[in-house]
PDB file of N, CA and C in Angstrom:
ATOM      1  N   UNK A   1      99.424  69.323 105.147  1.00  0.00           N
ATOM      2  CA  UNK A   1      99.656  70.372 106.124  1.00  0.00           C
ATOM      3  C   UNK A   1      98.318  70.784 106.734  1.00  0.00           C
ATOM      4  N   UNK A   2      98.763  70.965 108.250  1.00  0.00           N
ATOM      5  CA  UNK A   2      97.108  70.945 108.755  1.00  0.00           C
ATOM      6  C   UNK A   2      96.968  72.666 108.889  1.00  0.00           C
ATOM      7  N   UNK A   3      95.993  73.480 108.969  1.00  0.00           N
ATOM      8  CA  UNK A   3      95.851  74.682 109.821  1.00  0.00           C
ATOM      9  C   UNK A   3      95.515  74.945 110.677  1.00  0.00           C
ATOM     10  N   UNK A   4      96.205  75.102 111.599  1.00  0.00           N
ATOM     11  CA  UNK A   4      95.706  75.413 112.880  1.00  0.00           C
ATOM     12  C   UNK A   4      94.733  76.920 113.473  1.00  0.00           C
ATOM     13  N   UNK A   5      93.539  76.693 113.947  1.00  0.00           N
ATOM     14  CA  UNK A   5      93.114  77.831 114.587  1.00  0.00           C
ATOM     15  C   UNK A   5      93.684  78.569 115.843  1.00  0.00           C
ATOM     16  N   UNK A   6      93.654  79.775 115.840  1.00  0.00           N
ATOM     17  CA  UNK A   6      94.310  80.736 116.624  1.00  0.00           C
ATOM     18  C   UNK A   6      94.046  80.457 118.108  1.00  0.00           C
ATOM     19  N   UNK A   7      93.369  79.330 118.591  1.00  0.00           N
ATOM     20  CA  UNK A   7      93.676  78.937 119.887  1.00  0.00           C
ATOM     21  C   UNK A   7      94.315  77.882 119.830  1.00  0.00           C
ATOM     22  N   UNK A   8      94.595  77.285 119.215  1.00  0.00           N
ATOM     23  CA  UNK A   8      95.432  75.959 119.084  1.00  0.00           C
ATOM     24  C   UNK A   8      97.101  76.750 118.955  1.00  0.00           C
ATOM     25  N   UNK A   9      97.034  77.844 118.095  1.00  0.00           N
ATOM     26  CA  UNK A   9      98.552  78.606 118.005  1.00  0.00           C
ATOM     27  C   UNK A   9      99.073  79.091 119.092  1.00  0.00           C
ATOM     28  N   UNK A  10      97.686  79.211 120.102  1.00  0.00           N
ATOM     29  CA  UNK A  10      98.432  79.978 121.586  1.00  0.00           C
ATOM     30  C   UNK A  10      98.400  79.288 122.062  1.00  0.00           C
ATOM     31  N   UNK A  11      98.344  78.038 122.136  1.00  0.00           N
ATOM     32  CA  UNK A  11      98.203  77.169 123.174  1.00  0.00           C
ATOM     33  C   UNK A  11      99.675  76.968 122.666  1.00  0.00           C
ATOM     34  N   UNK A  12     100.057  76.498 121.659  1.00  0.00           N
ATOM     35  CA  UNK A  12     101.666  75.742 121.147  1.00  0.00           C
ATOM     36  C   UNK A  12     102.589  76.857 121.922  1.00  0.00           C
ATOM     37  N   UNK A  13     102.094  78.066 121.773  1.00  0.00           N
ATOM     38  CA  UNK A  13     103.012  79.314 122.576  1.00  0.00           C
ATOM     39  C   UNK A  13     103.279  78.453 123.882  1.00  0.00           C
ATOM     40  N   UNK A  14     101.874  78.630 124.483  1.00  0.00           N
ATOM     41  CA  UNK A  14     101.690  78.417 126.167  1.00  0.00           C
ATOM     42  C   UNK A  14     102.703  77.467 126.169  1.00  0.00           C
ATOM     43  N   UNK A  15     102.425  76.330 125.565  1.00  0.00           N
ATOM     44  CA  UNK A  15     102.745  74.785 125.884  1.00  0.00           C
ATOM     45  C   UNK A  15     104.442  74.905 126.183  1.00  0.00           C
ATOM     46  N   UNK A  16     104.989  75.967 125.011  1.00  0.00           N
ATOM     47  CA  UNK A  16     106.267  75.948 124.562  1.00  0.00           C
ATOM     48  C   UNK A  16     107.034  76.370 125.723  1.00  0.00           C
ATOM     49  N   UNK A  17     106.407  77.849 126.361  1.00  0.00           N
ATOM     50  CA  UNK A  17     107.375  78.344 127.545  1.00  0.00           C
ATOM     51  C   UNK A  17     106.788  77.743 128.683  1.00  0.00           C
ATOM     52  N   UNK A  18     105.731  77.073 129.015  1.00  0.00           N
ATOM     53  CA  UNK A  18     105.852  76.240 130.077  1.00  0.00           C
ATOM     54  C   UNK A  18     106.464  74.999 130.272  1.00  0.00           C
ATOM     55  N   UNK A  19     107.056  74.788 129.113  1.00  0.00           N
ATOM     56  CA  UNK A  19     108.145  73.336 128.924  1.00  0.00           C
ATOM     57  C   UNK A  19     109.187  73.890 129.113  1.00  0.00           C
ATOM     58  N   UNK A  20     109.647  74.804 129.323  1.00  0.00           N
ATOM     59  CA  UNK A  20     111.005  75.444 129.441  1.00  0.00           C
ATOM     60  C   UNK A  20     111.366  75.766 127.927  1.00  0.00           C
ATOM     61  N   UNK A  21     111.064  76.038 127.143  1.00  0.00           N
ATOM     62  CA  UNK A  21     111.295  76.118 125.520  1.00  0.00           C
ATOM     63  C   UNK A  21     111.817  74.955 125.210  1.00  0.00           C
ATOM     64  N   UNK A  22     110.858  73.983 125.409  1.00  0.00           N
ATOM     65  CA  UNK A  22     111.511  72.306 124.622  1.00  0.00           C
ATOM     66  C   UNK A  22     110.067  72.546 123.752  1.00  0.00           C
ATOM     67  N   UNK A  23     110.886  72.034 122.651  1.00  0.00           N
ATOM     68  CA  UNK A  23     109.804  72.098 121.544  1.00  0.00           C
ATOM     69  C   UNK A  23     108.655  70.492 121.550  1.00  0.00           C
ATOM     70  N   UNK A  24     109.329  69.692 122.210  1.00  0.00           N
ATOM     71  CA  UNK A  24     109.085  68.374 122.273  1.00  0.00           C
ATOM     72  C   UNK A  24     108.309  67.966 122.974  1.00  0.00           C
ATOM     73  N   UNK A  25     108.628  68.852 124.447  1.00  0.00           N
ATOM     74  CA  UNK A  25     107.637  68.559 125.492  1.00  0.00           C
ATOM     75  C   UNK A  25     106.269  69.542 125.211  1.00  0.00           C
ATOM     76  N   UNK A  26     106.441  70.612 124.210  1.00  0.00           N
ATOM     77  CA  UNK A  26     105.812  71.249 123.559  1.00  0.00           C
ATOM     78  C   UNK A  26     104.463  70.670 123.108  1.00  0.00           C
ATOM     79  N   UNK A  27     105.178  69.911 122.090  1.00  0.00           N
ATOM     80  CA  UNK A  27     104.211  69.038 121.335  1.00  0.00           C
ATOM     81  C   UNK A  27     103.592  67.857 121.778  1.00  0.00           C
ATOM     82  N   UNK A  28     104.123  67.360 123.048  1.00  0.00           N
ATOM     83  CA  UNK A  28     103.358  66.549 123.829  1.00  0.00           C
ATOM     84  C   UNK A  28     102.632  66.798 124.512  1.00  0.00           C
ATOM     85  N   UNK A  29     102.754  68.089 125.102  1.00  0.00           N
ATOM     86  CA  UNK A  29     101.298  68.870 125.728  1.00  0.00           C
ATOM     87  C   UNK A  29     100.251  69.312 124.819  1.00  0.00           C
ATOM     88  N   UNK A  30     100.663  69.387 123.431  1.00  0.00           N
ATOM     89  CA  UNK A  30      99.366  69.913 122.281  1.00  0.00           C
ATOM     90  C   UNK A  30      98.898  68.529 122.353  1.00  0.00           C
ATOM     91  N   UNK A  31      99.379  67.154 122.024  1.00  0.00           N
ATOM     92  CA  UNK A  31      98.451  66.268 121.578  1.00  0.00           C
ATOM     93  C   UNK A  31      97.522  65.254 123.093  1.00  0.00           C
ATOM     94  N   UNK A  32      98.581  65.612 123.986  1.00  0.00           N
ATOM     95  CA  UNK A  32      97.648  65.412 125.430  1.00  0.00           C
ATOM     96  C   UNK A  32      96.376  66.683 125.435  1.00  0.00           C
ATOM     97  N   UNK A  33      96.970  67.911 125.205  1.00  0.00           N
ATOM     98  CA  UNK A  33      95.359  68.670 125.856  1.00  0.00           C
ATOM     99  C   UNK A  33      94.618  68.448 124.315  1.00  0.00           C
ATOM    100  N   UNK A  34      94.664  68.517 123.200  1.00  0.00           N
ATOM    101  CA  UNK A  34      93.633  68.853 122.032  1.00  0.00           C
ATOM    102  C   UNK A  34      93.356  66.857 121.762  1.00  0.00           C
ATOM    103  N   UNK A  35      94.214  65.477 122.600  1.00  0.00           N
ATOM    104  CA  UNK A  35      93.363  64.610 122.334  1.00  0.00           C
ATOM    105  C   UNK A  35      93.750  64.266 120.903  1.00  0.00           C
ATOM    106  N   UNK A  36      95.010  64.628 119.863  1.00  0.00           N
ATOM    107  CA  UNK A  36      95.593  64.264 119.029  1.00  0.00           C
ATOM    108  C   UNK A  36      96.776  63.753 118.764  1.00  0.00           C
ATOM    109  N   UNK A  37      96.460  62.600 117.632  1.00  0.00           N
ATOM    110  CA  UNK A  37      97.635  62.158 117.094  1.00  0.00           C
ATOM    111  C   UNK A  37      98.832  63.207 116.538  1.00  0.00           C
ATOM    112  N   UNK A  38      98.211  64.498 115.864  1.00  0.00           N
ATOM    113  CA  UNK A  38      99.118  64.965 115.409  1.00  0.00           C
ATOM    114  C   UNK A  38      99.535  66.717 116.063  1.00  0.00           C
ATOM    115  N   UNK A  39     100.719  66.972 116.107  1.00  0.00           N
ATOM    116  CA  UNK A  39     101.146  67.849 116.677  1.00  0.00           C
ATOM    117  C   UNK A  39     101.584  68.918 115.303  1.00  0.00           C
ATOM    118  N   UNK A  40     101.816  70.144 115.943  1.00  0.00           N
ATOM    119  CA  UNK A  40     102.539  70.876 115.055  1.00  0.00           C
ATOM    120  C   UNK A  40     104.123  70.879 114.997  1.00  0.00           C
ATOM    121  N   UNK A  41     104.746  70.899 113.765  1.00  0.00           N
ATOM    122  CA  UNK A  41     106.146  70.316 113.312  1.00  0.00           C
ATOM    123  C   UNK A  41     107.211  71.342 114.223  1.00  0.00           C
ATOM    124  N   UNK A  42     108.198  70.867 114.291  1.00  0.00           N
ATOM    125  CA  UNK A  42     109.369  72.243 114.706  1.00  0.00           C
ATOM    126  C   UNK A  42     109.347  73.000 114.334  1.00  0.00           C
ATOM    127  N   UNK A  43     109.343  73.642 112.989  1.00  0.00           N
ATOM    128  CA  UNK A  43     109.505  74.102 112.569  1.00  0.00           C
ATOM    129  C   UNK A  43     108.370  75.165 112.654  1.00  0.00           C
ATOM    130  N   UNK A  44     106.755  74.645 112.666  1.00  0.00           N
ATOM    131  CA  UNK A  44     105.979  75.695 112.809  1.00  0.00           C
ATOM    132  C   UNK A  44     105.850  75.713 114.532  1.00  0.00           C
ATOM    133  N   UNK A  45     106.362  75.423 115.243  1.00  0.00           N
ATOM    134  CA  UNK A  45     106.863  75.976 116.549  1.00  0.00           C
ATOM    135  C   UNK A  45     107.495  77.026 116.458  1.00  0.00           C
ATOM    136  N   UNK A  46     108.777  77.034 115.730  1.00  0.00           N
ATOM    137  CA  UNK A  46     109.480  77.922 115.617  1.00  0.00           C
ATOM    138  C   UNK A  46     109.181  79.497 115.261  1.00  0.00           C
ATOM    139  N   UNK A  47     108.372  78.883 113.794  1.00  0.00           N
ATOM    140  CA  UNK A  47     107.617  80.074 113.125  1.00  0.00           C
ATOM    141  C   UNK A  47     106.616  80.689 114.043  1.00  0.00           C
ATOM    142  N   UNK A  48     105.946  80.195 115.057  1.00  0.00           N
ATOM    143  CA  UNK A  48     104.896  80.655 115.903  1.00  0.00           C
ATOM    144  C   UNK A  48     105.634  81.341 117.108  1.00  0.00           C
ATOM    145  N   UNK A  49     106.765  80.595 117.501  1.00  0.00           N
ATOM    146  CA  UNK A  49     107.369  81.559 118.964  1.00  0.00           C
ATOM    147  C   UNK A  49     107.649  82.884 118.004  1.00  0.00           C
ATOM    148  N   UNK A  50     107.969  82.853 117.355  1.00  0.00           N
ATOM    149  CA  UNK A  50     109.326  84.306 116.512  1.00  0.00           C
ATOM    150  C   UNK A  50     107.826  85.549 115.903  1.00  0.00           C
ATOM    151  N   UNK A  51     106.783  84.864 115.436  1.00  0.00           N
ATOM    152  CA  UNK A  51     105.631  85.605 115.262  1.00  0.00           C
ATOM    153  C   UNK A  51     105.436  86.089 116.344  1.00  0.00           C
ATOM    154  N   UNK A  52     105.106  85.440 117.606  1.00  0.00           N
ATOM    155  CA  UNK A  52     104.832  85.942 118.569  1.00  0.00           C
ATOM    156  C   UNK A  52     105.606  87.268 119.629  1.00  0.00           C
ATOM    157  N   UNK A  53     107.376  86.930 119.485  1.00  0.00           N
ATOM    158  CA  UNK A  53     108.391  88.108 120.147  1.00  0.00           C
ATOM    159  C   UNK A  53     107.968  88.895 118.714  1.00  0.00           C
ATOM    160  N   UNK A  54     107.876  88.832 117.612  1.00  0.00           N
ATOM    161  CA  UNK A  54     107.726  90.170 116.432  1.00  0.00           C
ATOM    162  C   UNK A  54     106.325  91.089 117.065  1.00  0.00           C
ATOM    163  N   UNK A  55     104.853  89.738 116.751  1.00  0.00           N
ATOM    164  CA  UNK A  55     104.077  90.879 116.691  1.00  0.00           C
ATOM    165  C   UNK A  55     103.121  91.097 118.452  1.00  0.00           C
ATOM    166  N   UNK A  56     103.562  90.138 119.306  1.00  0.00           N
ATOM    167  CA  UNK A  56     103.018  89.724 120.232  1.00  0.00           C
ATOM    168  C   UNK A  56     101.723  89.231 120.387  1.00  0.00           C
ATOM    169  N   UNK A  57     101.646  88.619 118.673  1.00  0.00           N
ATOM    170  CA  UNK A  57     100.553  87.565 118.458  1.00  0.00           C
ATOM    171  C   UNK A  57     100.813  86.663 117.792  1.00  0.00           C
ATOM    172  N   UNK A  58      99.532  85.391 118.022  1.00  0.00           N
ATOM    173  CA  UNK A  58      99.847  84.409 116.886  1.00  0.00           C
ATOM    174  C   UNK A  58      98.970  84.325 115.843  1.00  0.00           C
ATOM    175  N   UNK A  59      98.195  85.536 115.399  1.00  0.00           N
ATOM    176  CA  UNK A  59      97.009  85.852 114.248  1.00  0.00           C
ATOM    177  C   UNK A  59      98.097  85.934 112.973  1.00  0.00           C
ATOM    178  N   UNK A  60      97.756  85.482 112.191  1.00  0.00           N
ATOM    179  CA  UNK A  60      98.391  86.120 110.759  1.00  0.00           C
ATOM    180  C   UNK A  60      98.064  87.321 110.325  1.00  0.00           C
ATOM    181  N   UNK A  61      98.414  87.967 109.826  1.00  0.00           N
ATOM    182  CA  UNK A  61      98.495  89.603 109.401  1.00  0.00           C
ATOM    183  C   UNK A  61      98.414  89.817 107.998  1.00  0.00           C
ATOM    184  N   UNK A  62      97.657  90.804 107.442  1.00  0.00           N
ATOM    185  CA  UNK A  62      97.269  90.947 106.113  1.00  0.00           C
ATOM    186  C   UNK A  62      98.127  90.670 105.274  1.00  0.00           C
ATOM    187  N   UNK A  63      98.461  90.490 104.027  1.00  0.00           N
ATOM    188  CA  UNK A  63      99.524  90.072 103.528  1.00  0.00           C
ATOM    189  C   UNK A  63      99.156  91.648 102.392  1.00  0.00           C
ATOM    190  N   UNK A  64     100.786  92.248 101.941  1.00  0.00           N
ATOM    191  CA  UNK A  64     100.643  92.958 100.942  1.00  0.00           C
ATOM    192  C   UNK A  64     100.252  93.060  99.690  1.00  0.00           C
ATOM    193  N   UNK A  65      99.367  93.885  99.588  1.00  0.00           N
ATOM    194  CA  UNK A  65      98.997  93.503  98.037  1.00  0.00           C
ATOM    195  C   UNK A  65      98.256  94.807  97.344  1.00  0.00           C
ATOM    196  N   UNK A  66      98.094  94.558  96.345  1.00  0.00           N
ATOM    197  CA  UNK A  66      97.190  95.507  95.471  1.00  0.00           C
ATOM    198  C   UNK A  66      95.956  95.667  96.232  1.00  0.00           C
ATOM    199  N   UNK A  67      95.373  96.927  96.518  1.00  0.00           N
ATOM    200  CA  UNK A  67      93.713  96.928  96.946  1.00  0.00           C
ATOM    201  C   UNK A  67      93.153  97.084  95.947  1.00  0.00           C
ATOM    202  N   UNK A  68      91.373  96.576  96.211  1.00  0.00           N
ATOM    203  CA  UNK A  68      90.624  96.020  95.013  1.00  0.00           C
ATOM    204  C   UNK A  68      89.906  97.170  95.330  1.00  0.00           C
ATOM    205  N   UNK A  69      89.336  97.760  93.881  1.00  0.00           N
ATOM    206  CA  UNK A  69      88.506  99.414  93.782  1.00  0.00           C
ATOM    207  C   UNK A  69      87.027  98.417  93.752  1.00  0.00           C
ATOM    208  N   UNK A  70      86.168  98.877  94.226  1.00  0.00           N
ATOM    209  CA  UNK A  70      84.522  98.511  94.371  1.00  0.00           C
ATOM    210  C   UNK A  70      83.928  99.008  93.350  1.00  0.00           C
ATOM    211  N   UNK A  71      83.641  98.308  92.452  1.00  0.00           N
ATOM    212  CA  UNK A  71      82.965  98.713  91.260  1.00  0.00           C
ATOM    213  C   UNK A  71      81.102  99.524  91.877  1.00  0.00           C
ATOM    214  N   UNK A  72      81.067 100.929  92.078  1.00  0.00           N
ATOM    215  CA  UNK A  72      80.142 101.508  92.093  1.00  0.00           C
ATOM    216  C   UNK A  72      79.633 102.141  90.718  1.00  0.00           C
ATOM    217  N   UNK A  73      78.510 102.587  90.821  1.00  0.00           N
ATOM    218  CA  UNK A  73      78.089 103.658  89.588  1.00  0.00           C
ATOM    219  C   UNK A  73      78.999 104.898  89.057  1.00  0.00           C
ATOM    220  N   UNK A  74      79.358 105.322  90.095  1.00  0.00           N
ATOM    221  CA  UNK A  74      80.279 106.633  89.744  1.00  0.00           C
ATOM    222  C   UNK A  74      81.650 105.838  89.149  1.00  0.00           C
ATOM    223  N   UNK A  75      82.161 105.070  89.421  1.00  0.00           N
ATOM    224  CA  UNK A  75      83.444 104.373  88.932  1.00  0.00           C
ATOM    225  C   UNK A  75      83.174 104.181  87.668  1.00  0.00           C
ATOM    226  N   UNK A  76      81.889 103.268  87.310  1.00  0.00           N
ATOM    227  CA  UNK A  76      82.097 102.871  86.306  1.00  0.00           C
ATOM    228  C   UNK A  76      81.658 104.315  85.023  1.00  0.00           C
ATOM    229  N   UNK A  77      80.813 105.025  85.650  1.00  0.00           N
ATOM    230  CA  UNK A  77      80.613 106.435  84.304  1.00  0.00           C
ATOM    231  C   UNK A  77      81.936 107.159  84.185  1.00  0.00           C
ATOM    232  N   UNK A  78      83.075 107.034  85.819  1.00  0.00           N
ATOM    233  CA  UNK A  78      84.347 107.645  85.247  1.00  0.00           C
ATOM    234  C   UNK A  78      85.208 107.266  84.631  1.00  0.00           C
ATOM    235  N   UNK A  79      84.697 105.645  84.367  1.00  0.00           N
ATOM    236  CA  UNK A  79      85.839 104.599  83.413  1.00  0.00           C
ATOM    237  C   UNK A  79      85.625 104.926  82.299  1.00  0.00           C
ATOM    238  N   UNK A  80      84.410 104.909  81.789  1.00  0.00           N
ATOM    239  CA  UNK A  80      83.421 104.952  80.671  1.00  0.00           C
ATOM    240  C   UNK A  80      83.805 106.193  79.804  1.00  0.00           C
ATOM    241  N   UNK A  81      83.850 107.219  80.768  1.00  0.00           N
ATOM    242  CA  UNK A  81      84.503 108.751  80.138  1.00  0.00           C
ATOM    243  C   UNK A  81      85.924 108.500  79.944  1.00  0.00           C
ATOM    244  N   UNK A  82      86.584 108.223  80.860  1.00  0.00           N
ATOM    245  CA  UNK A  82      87.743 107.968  80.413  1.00  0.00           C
ATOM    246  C   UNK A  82      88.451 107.396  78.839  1.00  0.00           C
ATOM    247  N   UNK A  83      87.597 106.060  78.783  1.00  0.00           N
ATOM    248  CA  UNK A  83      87.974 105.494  77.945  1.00  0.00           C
ATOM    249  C   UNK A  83      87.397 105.943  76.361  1.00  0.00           C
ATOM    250  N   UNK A  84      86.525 106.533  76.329  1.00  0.00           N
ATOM    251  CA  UNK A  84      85.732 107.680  75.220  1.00  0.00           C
ATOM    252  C   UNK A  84      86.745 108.383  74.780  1.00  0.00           C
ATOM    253  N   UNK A  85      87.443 109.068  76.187  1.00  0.00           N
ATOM    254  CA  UNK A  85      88.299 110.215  75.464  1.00  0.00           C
ATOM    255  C   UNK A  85      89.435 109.821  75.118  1.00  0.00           C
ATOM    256  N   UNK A  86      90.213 108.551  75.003  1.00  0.00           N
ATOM    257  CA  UNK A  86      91.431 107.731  74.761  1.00  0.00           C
ATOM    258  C   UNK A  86      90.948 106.909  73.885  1.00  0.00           C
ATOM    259  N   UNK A  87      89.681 106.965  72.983  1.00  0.00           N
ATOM    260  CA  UNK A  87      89.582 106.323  72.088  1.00  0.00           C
ATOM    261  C   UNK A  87      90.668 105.481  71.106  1.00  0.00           C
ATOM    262  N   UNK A  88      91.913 106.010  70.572  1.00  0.00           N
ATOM    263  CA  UNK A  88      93.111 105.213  70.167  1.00  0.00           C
ATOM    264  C   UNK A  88      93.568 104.558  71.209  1.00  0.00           C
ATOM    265  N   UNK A  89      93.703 104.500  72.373  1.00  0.00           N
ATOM    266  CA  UNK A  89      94.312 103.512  73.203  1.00  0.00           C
ATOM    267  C   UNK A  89      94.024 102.316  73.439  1.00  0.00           C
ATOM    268  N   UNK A  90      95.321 101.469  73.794  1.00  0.00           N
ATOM    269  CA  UNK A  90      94.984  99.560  73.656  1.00  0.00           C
ATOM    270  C   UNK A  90      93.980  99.646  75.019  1.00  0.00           C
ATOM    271  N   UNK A  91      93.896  98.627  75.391  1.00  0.00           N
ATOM    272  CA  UNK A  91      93.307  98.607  76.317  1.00  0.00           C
ATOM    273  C   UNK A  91      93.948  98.082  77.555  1.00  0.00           C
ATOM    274  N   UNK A  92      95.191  97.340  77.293  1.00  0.00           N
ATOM    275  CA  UNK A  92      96.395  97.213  78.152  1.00  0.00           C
ATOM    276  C   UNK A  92      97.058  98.457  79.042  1.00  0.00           C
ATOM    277  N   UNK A  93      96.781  99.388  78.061  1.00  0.00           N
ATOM    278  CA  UNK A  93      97.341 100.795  78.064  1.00  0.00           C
ATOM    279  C   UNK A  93      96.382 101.408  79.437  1.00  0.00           C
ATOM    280  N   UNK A  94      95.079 101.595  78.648  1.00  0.00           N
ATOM    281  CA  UNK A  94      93.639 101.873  79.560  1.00  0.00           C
ATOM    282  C   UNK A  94      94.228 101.552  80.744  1.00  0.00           C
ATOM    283  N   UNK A  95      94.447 100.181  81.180  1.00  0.00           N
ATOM    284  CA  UNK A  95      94.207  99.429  82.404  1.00  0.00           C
ATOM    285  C   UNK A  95      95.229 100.205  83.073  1.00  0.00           C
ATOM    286  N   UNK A  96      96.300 100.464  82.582  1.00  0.00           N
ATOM    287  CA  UNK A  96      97.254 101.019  83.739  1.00  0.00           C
ATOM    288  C   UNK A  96      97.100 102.182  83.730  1.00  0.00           C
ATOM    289  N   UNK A  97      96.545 102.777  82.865  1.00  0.00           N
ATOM    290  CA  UNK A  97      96.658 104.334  83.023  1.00  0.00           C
ATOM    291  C   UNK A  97      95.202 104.741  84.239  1.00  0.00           C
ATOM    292  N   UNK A  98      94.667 104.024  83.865  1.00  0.00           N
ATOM    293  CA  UNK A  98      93.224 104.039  85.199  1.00  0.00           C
ATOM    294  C   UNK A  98      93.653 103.458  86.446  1.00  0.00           C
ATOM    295  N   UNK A  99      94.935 102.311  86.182  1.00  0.00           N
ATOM    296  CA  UNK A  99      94.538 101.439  87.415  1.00  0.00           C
ATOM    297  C   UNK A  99      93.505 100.949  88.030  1.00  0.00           C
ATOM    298  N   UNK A 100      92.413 100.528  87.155  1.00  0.00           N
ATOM    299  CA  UNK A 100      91.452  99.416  87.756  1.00  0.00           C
ATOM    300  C   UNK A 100      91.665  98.334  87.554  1.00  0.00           C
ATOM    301  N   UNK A 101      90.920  96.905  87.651  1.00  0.00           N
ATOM    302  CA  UNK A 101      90.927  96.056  87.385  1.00  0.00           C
ATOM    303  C   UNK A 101      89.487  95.485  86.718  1.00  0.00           C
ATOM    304  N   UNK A 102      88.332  96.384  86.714  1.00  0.00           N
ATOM    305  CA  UNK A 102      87.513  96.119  85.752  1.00  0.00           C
ATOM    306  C   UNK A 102      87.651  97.233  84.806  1.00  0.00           C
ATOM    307  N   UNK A 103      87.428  97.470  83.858  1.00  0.00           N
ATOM    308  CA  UNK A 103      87.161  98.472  82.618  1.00  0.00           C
ATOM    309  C   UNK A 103      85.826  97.717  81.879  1.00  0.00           C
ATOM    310  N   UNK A 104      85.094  98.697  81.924  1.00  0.00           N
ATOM    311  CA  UNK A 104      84.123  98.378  81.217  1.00  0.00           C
ATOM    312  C   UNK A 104      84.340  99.287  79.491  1.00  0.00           C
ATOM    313  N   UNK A 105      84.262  98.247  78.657  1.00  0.00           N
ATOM    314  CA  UNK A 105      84.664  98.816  77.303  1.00  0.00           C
ATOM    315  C   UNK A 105      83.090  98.594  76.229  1.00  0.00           C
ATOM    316  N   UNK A 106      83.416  99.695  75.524  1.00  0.00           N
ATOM    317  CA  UNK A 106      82.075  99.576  74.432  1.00  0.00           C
ATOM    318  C   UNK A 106      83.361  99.878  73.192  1.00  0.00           C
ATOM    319  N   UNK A 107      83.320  98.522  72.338  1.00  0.00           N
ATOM    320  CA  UNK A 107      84.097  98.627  71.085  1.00  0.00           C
ATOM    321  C   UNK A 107      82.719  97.500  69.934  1.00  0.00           C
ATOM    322  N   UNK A 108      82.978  98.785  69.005  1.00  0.00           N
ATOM    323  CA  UNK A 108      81.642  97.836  68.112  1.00  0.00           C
ATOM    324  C   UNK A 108      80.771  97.597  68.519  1.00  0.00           C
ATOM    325  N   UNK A 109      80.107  98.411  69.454  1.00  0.00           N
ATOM    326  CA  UNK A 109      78.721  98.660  69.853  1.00  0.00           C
ATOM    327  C   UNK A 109      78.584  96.808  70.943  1.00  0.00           C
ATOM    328  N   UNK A 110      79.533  96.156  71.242  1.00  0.00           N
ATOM    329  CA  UNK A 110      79.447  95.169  72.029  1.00  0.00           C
ATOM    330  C   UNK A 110      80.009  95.834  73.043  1.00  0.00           C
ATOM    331  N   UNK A 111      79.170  95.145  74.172  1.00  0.00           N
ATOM    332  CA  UNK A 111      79.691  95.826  75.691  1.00  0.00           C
ATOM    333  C   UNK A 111      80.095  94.282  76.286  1.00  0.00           C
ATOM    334  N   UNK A 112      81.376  94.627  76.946  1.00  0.00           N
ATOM    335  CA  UNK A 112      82.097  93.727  77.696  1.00  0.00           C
ATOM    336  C   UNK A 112      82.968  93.652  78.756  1.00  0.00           C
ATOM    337  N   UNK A 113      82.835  93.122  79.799  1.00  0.00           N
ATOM    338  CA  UNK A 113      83.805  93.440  80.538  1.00  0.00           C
ATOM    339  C   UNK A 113      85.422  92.514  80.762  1.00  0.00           C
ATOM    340  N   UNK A 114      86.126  93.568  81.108  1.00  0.00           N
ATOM    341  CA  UNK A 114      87.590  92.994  81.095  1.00  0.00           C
ATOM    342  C   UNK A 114      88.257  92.947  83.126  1.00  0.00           C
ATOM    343  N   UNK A 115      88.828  91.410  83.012  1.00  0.00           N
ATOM    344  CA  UNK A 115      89.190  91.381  84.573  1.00  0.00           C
ATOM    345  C   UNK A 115      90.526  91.121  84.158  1.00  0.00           C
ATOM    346  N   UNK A 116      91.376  92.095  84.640  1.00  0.00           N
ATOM    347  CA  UNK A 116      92.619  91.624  85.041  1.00  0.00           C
ATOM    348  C   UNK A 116      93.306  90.994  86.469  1.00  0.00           C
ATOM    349  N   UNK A 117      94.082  90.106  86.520  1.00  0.00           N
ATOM    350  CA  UNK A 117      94.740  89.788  87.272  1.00  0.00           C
ATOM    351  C   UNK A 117      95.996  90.077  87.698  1.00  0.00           C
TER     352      UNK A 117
END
């Protein structure tokens, strides 16, 4: 599967409604103007017109997810306290009750850090 850059995606737009929405003549105008054997499939035609009436682009858009906390100085002395005063707690426990994804832990005088995924 190839990826296409975001002028190559507007061009498949262009190509598409100046063919009259033939996907075919579509793809024969991508590999005449870009000078390639290979075109983009129907299917990511498809996916690219329908992106385009949704967002009136053909950029991809952030995808949802967890945001990542920036491990600064102040983060980590408020992890640090944290986890002092929850001394009985797992550290599974820690992680969600902080919601970070680093914890910096001191158990047995070894310091280590923990990354969750």
């Amino acid at each position: 599967m190839q990826n296409y850059t975001t002028m190559q995606r507007m061009k498949v737009v262009e190509f598409y409604y100046q063919s009259q929405q033939s996907i075919i003549q579509a793809q024969r105008k991508y590999r005449k103007y870009f000078n390639s054997r290979i075109a983009p499939s129907i299917s990511m035609i498809h996916r690219l017109v329908e992106r385009f009436h949704k967002q009136g682009s053909v950029c991809y858009l952030p995808r949802a997810g967890k945001l990542h906390s920036s491990i600064i100085p102040e983060n980590v002395e408020r992890l640090q306290g944290s986890i002092e005063e929850c001394a009985g707690t797992s550290t599974r426990r820690l992680v969600r009750l902080c919601s970070a994804y680093y914890i910096i832990c001191i158990c047995s005088h070894t310091r280590f850090n923990l990354c969750m995924n």
